[in-house]
PDB file of N, CA and C in Angstrom:
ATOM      1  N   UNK A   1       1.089  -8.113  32.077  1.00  0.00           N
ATOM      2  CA  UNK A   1       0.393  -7.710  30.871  1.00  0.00           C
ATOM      3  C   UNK A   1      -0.844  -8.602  30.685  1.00  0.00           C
ATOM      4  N   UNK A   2      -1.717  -8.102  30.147  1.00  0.00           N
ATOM      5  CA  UNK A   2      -2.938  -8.427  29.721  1.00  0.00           C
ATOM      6  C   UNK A   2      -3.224  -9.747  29.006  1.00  0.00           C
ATOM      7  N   UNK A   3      -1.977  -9.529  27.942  1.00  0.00           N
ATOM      8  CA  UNK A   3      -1.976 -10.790  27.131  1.00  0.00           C
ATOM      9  C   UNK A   3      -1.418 -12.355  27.528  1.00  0.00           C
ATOM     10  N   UNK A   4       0.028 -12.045  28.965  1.00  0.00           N
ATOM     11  CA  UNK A   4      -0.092 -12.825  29.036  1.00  0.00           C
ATOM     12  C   UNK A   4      -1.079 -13.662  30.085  1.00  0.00           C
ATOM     13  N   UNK A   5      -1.674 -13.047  31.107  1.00  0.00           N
ATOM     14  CA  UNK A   5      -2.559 -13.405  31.617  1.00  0.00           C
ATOM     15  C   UNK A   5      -4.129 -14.271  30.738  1.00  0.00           C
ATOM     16  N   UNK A   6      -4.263 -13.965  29.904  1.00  0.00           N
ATOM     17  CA  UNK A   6      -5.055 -14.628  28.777  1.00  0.00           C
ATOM     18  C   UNK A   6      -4.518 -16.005  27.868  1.00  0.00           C
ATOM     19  N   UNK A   7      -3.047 -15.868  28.423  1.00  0.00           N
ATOM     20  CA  UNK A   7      -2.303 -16.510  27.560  1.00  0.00           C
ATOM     21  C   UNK A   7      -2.061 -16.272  26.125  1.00  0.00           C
ATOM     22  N   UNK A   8      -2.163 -15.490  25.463  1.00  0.00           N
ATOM     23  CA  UNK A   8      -2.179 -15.039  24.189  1.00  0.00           C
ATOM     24  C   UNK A   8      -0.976 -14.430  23.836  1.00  0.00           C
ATOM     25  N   UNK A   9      -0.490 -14.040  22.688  1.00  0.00           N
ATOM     26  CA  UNK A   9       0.505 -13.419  22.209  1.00  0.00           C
ATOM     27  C   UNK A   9      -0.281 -11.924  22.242  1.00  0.00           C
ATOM     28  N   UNK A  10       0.628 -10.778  22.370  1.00  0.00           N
ATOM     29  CA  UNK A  10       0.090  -9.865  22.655  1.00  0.00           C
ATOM     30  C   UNK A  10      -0.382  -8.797  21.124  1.00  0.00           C
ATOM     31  N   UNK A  11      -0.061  -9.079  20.300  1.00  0.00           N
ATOM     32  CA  UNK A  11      -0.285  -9.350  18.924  1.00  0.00           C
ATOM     33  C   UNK A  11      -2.205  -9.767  19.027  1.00  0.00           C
ATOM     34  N   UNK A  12      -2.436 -10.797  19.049  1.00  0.00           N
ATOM     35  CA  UNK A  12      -3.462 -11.642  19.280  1.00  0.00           C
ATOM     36  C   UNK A  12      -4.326 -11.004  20.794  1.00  0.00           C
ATOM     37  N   UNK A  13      -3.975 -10.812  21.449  1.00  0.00           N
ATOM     38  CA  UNK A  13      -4.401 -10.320  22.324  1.00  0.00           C
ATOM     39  C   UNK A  13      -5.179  -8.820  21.861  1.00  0.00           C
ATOM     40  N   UNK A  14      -4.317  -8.095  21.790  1.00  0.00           N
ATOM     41  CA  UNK A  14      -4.850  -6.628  21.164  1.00  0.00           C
ATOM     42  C   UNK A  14      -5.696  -6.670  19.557  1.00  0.00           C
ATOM     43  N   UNK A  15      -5.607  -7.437  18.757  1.00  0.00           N
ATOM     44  CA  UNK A  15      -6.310  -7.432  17.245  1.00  0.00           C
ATOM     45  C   UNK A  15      -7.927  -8.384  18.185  1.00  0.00           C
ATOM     46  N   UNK A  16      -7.842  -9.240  19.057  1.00  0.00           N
ATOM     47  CA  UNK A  16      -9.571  -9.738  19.856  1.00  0.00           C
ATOM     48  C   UNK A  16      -9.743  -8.806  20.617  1.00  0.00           C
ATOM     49  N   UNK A  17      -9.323  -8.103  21.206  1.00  0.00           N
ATOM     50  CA  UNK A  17      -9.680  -6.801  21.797  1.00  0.00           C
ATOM     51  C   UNK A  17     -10.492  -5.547  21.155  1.00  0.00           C
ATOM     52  N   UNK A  18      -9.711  -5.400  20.098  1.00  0.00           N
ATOM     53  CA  UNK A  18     -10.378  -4.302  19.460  1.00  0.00           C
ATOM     54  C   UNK A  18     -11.425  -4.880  18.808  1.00  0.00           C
ATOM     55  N   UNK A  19     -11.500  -6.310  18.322  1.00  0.00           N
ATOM     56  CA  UNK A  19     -12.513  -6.711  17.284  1.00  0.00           C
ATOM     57  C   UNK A  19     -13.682  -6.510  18.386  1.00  0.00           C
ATOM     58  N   UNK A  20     -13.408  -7.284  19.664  1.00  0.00           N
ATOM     59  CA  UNK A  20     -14.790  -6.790  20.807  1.00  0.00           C
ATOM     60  C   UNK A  20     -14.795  -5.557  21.365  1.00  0.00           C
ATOM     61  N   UNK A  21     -14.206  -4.763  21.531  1.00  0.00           N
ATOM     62  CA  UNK A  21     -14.697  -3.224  21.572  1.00  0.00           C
ATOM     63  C   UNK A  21     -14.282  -2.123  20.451  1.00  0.00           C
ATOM     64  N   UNK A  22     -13.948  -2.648  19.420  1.00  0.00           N
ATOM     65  CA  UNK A  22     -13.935  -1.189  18.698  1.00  0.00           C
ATOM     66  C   UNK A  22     -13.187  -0.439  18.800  1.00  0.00           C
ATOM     67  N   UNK A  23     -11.993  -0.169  20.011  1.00  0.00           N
ATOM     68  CA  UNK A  23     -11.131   0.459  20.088  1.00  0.00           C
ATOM     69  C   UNK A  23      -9.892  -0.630  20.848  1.00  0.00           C
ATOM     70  N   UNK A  24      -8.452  -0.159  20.609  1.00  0.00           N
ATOM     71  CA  UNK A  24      -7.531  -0.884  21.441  1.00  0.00           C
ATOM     72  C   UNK A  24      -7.644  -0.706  22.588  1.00  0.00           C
ATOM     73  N   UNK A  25      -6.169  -1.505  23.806  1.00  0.00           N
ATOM     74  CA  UNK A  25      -7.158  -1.616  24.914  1.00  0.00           C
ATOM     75  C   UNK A  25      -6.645  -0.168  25.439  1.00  0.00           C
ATOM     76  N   UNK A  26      -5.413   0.773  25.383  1.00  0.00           N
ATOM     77  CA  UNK A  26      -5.318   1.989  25.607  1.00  0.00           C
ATOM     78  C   UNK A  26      -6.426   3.086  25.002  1.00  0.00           C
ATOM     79  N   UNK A  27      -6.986   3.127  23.833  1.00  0.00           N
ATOM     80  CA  UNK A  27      -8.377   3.776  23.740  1.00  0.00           C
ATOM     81  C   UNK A  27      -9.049   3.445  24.715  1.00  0.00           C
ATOM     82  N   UNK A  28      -9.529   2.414  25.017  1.00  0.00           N
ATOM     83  CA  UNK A  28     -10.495   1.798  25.865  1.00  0.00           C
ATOM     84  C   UNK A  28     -10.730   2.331  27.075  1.00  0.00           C
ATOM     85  N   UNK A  29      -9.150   2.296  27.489  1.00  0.00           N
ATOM     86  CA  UNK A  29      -9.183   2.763  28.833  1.00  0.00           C
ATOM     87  C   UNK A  29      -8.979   4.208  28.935  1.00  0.00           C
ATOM     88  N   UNK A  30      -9.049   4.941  27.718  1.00  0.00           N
ATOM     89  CA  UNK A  30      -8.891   6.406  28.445  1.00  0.00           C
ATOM     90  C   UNK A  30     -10.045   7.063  28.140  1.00  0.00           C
ATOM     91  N   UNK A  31     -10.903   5.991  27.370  1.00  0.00           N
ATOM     92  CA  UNK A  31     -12.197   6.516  27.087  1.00  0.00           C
ATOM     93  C   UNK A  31     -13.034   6.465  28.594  1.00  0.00           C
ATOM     94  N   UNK A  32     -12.722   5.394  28.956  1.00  0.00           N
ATOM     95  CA  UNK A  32     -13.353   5.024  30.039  1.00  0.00           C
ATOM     96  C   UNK A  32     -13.086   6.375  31.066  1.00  0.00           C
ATOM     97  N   UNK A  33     -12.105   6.660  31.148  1.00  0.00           N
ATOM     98  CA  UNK A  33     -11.309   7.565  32.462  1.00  0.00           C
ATOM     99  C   UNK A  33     -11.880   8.789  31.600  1.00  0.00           C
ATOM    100  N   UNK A  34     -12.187   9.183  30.457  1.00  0.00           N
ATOM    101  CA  UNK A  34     -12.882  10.573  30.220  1.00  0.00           C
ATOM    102  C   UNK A  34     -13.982  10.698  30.910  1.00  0.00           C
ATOM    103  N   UNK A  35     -15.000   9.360  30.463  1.00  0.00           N
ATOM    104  CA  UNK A  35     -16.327   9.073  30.970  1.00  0.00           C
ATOM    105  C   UNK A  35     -16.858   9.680  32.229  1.00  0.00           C
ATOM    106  N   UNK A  36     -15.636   8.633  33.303  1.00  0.00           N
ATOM    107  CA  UNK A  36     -15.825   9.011  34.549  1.00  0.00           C
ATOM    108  C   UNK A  36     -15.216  11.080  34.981  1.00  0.00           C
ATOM    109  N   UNK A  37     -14.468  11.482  34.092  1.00  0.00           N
ATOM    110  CA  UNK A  37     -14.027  12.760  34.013  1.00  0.00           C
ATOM    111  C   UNK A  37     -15.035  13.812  34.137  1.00  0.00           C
ATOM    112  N   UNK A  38     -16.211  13.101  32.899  1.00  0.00           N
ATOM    113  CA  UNK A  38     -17.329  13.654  32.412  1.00  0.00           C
ATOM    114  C   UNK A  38     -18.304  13.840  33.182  1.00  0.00           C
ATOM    115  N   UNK A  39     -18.714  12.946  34.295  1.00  0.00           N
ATOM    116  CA  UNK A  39     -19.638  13.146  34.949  1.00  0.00           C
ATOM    117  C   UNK A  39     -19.282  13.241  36.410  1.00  0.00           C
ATOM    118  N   UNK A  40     -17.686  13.407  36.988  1.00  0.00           N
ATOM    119  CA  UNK A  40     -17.369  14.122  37.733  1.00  0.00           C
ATOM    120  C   UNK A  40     -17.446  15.440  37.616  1.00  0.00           C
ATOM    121  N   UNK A  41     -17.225  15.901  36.472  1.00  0.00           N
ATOM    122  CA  UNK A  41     -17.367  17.360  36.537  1.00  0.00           C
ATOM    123  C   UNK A  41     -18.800  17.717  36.296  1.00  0.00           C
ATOM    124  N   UNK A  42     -19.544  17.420  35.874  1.00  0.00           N
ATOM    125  CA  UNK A  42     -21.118  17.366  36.067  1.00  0.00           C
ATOM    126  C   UNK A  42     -21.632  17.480  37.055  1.00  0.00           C
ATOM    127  N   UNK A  43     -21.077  16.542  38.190  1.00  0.00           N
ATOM    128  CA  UNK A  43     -21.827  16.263  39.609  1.00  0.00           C
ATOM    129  C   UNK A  43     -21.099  16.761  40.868  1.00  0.00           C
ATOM    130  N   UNK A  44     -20.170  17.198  41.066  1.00  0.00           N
ATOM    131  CA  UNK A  44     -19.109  18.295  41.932  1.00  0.00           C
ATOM    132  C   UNK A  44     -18.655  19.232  41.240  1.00  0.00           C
ATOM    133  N   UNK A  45     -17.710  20.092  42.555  1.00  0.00           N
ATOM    134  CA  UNK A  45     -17.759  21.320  42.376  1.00  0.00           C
ATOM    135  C   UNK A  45     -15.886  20.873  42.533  1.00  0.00           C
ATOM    136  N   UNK A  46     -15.099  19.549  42.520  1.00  0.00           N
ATOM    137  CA  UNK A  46     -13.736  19.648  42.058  1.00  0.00           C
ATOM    138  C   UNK A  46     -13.028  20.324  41.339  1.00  0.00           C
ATOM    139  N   UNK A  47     -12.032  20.849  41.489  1.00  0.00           N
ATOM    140  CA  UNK A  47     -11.306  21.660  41.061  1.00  0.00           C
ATOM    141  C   UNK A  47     -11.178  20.831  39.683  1.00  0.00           C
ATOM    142  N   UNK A  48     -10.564  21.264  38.180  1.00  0.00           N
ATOM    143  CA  UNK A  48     -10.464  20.130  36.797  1.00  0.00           C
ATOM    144  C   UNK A  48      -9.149  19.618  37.354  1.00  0.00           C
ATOM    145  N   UNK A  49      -7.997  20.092  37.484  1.00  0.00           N
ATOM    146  CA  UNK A  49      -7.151  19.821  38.039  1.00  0.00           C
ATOM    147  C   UNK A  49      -6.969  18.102  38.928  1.00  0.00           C
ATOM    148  N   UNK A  50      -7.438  18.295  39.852  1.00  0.00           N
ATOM    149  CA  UNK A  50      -8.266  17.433  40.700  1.00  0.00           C
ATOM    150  C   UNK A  50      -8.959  16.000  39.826  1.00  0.00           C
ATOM    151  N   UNK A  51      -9.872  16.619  39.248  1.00  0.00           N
ATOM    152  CA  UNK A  51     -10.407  15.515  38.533  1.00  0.00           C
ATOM    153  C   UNK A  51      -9.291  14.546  37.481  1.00  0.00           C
ATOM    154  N   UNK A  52      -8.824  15.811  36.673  1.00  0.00           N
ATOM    155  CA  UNK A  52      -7.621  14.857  35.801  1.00  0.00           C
ATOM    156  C   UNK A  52      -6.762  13.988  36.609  1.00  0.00           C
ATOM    157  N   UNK A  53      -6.297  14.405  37.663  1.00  0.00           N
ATOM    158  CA  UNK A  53      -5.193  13.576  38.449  1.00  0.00           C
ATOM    159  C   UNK A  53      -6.088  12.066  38.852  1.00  0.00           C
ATOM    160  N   UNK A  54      -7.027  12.558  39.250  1.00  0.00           N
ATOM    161  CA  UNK A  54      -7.791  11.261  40.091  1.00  0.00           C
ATOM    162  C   UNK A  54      -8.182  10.260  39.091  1.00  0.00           C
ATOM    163  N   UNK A  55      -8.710  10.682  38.083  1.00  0.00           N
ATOM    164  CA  UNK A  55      -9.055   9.999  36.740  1.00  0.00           C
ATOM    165  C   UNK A  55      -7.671   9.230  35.885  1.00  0.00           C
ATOM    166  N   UNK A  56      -6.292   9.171  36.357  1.00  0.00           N
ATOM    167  CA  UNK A  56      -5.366   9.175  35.626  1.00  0.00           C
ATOM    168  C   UNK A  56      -4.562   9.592  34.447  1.00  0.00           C
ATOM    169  N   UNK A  57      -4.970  10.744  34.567  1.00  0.00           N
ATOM    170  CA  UNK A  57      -4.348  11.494  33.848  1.00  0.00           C
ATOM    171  C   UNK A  57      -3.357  11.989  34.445  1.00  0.00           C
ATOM    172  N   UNK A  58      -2.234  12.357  33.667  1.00  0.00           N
ATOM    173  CA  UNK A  58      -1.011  13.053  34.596  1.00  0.00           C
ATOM    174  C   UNK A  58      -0.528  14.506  34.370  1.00  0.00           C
ATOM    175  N   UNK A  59      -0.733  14.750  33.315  1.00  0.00           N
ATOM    176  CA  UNK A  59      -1.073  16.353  32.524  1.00  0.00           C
ATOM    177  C   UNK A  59      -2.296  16.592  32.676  1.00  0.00           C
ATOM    178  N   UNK A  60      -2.760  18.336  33.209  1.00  0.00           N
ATOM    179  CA  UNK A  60      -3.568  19.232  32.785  1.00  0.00           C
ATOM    180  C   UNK A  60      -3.544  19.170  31.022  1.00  0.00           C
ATOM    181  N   UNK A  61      -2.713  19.701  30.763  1.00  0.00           N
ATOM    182  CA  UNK A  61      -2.991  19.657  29.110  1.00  0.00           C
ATOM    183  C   UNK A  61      -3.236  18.792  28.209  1.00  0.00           C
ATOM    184  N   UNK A  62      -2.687  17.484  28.828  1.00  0.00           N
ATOM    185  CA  UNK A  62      -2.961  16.238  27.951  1.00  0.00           C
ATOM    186  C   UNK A  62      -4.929  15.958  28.534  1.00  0.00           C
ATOM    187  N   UNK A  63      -5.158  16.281  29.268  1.00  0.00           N
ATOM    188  CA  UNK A  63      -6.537  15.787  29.629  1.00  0.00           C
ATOM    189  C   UNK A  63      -7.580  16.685  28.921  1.00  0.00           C
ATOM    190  N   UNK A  64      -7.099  17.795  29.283  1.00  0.00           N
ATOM    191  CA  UNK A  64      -8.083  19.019  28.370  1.00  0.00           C
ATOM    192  C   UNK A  64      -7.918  18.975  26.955  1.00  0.00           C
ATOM    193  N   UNK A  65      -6.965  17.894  26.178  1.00  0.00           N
ATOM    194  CA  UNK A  65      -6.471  18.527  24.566  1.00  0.00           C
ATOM    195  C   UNK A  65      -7.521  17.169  24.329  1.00  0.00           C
ATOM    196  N   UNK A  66      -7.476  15.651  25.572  1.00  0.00           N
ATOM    197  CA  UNK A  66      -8.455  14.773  24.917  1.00  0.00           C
ATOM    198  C   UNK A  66      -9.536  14.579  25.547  1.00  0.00           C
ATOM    199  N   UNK A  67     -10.217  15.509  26.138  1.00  0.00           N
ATOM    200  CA  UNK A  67     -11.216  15.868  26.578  1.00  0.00           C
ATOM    201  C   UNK A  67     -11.937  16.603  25.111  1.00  0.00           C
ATOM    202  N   UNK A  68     -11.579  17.630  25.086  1.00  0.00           N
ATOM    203  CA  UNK A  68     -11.737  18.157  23.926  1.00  0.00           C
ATOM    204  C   UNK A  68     -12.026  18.070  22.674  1.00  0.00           C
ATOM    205  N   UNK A  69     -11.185  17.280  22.333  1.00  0.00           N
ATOM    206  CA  UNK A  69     -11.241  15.518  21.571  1.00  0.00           C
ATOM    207  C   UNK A  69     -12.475  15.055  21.512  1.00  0.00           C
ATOM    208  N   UNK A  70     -12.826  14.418  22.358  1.00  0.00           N
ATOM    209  CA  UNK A  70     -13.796  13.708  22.903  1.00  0.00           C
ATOM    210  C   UNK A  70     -15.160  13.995  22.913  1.00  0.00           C
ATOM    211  N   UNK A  71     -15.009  15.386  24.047  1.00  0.00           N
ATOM    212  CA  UNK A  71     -16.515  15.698  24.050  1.00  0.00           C
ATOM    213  C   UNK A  71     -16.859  17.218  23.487  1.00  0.00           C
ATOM    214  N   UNK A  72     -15.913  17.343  22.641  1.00  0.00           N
ATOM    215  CA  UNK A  72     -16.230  19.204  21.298  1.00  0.00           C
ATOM    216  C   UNK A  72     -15.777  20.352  22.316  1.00  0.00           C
ATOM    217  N   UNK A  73     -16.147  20.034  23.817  1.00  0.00           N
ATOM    218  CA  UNK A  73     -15.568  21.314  24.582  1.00  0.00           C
ATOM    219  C   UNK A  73     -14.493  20.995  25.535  1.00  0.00           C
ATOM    220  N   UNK A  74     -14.200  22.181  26.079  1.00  0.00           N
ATOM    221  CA  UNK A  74     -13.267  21.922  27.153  1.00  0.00           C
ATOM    222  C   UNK A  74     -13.944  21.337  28.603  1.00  0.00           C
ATOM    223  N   UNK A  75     -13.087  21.235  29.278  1.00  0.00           N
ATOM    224  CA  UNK A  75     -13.859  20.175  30.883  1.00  0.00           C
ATOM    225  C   UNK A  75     -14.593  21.358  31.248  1.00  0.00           C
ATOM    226  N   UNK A  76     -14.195  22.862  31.503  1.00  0.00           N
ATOM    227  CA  UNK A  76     -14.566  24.375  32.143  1.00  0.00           C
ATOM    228  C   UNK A  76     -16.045  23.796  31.592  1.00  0.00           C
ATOM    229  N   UNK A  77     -16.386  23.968  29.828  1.00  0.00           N
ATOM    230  CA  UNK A  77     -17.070  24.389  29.362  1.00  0.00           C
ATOM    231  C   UNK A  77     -18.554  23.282  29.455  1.00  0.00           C
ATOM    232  N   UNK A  78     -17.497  21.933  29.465  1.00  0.00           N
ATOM    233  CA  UNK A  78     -18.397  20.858  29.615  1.00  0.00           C
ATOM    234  C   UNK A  78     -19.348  20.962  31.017  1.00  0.00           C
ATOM    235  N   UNK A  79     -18.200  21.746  32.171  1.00  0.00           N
ATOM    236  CA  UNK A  79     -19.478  21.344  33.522  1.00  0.00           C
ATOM    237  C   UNK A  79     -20.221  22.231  33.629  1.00  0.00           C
ATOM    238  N   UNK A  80     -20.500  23.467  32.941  1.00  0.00           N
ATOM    239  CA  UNK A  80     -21.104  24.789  32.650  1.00  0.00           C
ATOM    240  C   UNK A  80     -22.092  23.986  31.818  1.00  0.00           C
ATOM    241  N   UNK A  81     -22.550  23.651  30.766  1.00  0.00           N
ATOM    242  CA  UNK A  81     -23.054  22.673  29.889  1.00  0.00           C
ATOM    243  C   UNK A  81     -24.020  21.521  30.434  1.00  0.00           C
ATOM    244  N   UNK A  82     -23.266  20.989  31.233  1.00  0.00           N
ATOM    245  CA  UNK A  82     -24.116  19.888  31.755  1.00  0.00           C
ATOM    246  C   UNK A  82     -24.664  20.582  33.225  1.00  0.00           C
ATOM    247  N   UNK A  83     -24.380  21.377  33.299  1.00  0.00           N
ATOM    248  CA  UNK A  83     -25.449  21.899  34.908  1.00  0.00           C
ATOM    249  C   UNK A  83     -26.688  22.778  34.276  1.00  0.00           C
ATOM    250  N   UNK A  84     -26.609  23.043  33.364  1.00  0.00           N
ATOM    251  CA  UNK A  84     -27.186  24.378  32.506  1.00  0.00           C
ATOM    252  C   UNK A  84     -28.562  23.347  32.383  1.00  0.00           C
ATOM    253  N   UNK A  85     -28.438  22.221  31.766  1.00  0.00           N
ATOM    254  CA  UNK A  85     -29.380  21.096  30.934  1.00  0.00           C
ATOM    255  C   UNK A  85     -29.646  20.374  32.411  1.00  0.00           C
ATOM    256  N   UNK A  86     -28.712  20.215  33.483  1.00  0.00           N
ATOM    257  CA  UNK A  86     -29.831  19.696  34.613  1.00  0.00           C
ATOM    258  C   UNK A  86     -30.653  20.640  35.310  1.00  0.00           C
ATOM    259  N   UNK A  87     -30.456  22.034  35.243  1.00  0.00           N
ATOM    260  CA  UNK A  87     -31.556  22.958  35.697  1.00  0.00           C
ATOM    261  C   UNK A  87     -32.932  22.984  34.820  1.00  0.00           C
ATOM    262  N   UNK A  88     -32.867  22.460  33.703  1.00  0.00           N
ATOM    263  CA  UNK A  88     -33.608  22.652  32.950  1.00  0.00           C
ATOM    264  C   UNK A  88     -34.317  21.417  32.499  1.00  0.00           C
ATOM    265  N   UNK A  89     -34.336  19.858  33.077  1.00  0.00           N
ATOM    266  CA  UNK A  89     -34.789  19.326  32.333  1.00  0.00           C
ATOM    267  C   UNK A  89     -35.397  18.792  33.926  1.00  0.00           C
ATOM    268  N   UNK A  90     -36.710  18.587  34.017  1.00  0.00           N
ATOM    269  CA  UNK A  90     -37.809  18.296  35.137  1.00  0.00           C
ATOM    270  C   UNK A  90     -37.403  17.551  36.029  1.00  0.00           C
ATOM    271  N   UNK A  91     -37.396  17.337  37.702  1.00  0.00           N
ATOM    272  CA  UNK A  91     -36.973  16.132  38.513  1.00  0.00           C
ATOM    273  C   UNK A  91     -38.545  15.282  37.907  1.00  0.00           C
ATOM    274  N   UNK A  92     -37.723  13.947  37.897  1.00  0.00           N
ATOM    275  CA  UNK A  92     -39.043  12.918  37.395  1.00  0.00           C
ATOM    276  C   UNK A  92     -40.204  12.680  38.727  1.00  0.00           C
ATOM    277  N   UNK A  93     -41.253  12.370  38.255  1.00  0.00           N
ATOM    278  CA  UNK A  93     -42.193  12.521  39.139  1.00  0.00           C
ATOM    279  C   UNK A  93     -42.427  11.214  39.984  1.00  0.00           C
TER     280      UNK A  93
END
């Protein structure tokens, strides 16, 4: 565990955690694993399936309900979304 590697009580451990990021450290980390979710499906043609597993997720449904959550659409809708806005916004010069 986290805390004791810090040496801390894990109490203490998790209340300096959140005070430096804003979320606990399980938010933290599944925010993180959306992130990378997010711009896997942006930048390949992976199955969502695929992506949730690799990202750590272990449910289809749990990934799409906090995906959803997260970023207002579903993963389908999100990589439809974000390819739409890279056809459309200029390669830089």
């Amino acid at each position: 565990m986290l805390a004791d590697i810090a040496c801390l009580s894990p109490h203490h451990f998790d209340r300096l955690f959140t005070t430096a990021f804003h979320a606990g450290p399980g938010a933290y980390v599944t925010a993180l694993r959306l992130g990378r979710a997010a711009r896997r499906l942006a930048a390949t043609d992976a199955p969502i399936t695929e992506i949730c597993l690799t990202t750590g997720f272990e449910s289809l449904g749990s990934f799409s309900t906090r995906f959803r959550r997260s970023f207002g659409v579903p993963p389908g809708a999100w990589r439809r979304i974000a390819r739409s806005e890279k056809s459309v916004i200029p390669p830089p010069v």
